[in-house]
Protein backbone atom coordinates (compact mmCIF):
# COMPACT_ATOMS: atom_id res chain seq x y z
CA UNK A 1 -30.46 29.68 -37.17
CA UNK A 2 -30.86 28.38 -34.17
CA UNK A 3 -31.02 24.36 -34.44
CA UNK A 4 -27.40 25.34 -36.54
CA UNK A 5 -26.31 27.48 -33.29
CA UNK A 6 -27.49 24.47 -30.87
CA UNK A 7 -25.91 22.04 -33.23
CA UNK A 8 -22.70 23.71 -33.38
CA UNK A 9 -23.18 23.23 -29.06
CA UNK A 10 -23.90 19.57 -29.16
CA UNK A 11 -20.96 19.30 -32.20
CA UNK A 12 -18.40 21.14 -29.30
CA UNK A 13 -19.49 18.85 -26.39
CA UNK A 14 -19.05 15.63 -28.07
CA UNK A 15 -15.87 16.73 -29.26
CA UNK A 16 -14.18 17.06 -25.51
CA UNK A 17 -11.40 18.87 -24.50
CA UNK A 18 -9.12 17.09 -26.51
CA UNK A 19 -7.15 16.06 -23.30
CA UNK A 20 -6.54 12.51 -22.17
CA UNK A 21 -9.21 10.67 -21.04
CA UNK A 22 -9.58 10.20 -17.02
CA UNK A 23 -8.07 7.32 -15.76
CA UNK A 24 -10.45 4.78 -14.72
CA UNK A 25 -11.33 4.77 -10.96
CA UNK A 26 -9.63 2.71 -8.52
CA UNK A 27 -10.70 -0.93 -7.80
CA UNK A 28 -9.81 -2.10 -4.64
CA UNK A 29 -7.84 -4.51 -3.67
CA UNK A 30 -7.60 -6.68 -0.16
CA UNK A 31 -4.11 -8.08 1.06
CA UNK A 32 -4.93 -11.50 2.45
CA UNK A 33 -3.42 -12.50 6.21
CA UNK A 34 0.69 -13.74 5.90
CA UNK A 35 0.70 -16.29 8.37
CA UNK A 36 3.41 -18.72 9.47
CA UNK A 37 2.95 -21.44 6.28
CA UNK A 38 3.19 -18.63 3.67
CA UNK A 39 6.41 -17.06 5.18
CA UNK A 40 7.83 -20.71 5.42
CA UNK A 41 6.76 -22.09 2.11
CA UNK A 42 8.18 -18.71 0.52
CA UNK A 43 11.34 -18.10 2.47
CA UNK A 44 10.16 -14.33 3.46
CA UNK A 45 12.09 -14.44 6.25
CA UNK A 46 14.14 -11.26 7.47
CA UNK A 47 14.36 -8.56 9.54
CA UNK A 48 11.74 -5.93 9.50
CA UNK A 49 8.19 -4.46 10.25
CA UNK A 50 5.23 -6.57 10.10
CA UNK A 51 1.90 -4.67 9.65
CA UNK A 52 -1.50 -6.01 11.16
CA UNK A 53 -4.53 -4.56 10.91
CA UNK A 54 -6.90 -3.13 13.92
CA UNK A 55 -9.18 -6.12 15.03
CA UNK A 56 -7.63 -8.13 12.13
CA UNK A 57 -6.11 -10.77 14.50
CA UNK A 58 -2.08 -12.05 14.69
CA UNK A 59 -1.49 -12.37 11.13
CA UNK A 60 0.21 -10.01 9.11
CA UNK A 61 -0.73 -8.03 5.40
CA UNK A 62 2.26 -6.56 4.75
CA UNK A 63 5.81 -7.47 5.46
CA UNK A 64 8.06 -4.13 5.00
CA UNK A 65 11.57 -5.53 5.14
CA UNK A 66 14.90 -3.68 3.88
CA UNK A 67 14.94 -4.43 -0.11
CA UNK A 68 10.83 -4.75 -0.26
CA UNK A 69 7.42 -4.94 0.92
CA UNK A 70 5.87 -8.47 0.46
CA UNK A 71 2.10 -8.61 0.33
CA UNK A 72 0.30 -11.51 -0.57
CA UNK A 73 -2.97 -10.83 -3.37
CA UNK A 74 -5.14 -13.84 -4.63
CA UNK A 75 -3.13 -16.34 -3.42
CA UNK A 76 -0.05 -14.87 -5.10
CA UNK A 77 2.92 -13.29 -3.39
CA UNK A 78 3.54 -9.35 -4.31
CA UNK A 79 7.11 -8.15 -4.06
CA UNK A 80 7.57 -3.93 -4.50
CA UNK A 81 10.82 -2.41 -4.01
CA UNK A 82 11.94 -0.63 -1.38
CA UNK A 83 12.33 3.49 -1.84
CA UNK A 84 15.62 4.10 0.40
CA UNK A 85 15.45 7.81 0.47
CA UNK A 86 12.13 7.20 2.38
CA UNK A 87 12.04 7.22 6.16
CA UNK A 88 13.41 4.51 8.00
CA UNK A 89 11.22 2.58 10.31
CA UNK A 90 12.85 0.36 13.01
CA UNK A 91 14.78 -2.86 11.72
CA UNK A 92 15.83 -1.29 7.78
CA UNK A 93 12.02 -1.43 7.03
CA UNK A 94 10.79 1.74 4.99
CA UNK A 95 7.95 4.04 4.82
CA UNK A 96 7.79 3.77 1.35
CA UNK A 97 7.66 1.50 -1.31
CA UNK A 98 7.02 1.71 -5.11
CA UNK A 99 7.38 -0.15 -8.48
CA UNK A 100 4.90 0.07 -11.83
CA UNK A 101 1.92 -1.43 -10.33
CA UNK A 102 1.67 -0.67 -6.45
CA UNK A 103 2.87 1.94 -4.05
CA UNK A 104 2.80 0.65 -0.25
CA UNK A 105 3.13 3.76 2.60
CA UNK A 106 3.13 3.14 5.82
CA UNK A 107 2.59 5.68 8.03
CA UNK A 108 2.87 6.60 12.02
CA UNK A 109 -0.72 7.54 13.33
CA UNK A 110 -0.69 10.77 15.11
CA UNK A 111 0.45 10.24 18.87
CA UNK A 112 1.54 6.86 18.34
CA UNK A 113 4.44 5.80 20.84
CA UNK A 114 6.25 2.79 20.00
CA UNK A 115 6.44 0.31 22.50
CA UNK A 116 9.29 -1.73 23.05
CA UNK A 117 8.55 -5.54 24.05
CA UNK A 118 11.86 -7.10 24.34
CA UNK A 119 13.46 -7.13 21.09
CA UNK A 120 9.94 -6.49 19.35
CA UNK A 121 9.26 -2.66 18.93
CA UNK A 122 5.47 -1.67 18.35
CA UNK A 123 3.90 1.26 16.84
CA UNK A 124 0.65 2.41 15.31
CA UNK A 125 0.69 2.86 11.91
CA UNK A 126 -1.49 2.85 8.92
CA UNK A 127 -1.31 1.04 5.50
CA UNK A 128 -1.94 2.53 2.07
CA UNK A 129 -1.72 0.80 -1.03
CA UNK A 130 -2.32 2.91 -4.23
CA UNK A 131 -2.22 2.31 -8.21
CA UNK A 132 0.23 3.34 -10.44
CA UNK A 133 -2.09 6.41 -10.64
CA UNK A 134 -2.34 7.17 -6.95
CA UNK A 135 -5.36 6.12 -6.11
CA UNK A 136 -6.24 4.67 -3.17
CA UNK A 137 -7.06 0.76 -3.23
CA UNK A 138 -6.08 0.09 0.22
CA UNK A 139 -6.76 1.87 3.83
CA UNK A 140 -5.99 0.13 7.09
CA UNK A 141 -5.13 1.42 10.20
CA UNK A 142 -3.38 -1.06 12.65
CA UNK A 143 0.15 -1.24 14.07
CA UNK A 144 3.76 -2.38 12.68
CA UNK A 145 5.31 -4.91 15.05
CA UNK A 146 9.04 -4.73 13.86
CA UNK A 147 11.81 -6.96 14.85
CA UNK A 148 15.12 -8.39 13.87
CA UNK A 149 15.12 -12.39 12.44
């Protein structure tokens, strides 16, 4: 009676919940730098926020302009639409954006004062990049340098 009790127990387990399965967990990903050739060679000009990583140099990993954020992945250029209801950052660049594979955030840090360097405003900020699921498989914390082209 009890191997068909325990059996019944092992039967149950294997069976699950019956719910959908867990998504998988998040790979990460790693933007690679925007620099002057790639902007040129792809037209990506326009006005906007450029976001560069803490002690990651000059070069840029995300470009948040008004209609999208551009990110480049593998060699390849990433375009993801702009959410307009999301906060405005200076230049029509937005806090969020989101299409069926990526959502980019950017973020103020706490505390963070912009500075303003002419016509080039400054402000710490951070980076996320999620999956379609929301799961993290991008954290950077660096600064936004936005200005007008």
């Amino acid at each position: 009676m009890r191997g068909i009790a325990l059996g019944l127990v092992l039967l149950l387990a294997a069976c699950g919940s019956g719910g959908p399965p867990p998504p998988p967990p998040a790979s990460t990903i790693q933007p690679e730098p925007i620099d002057y050739f790639v902007i040129t060679n792809n037209k990506l000009y326009g006005a906007g926020c450029n976001f560069v990583a803490e002690n990651g140099g000059m070069t840029a990993l995300v470009l948040a302009q008004e209609k999208e954020a551009i990110f480049k992945l593998k060699n390849r250029i990433v375009r993801v639409a702009a959410d307009k209801k999301s906060q405005n950052f200076p230049e029509s660049a937005h806090s969020r954006y989101s299409d069926d594979k990526y959502t980019v955030l950017l973020a103020p840090l706490p505390n963070a004062e912009p500075v303003e360097n002419g016509v080039v405003q400054t402000l710490g900020t951070s980076l996320t990049i999620m999956d379609p699921h929301g799961r993290i498989q991008f954290f950077a914390k660096g600064s936004v340098q936005c200005k007008p082209m």
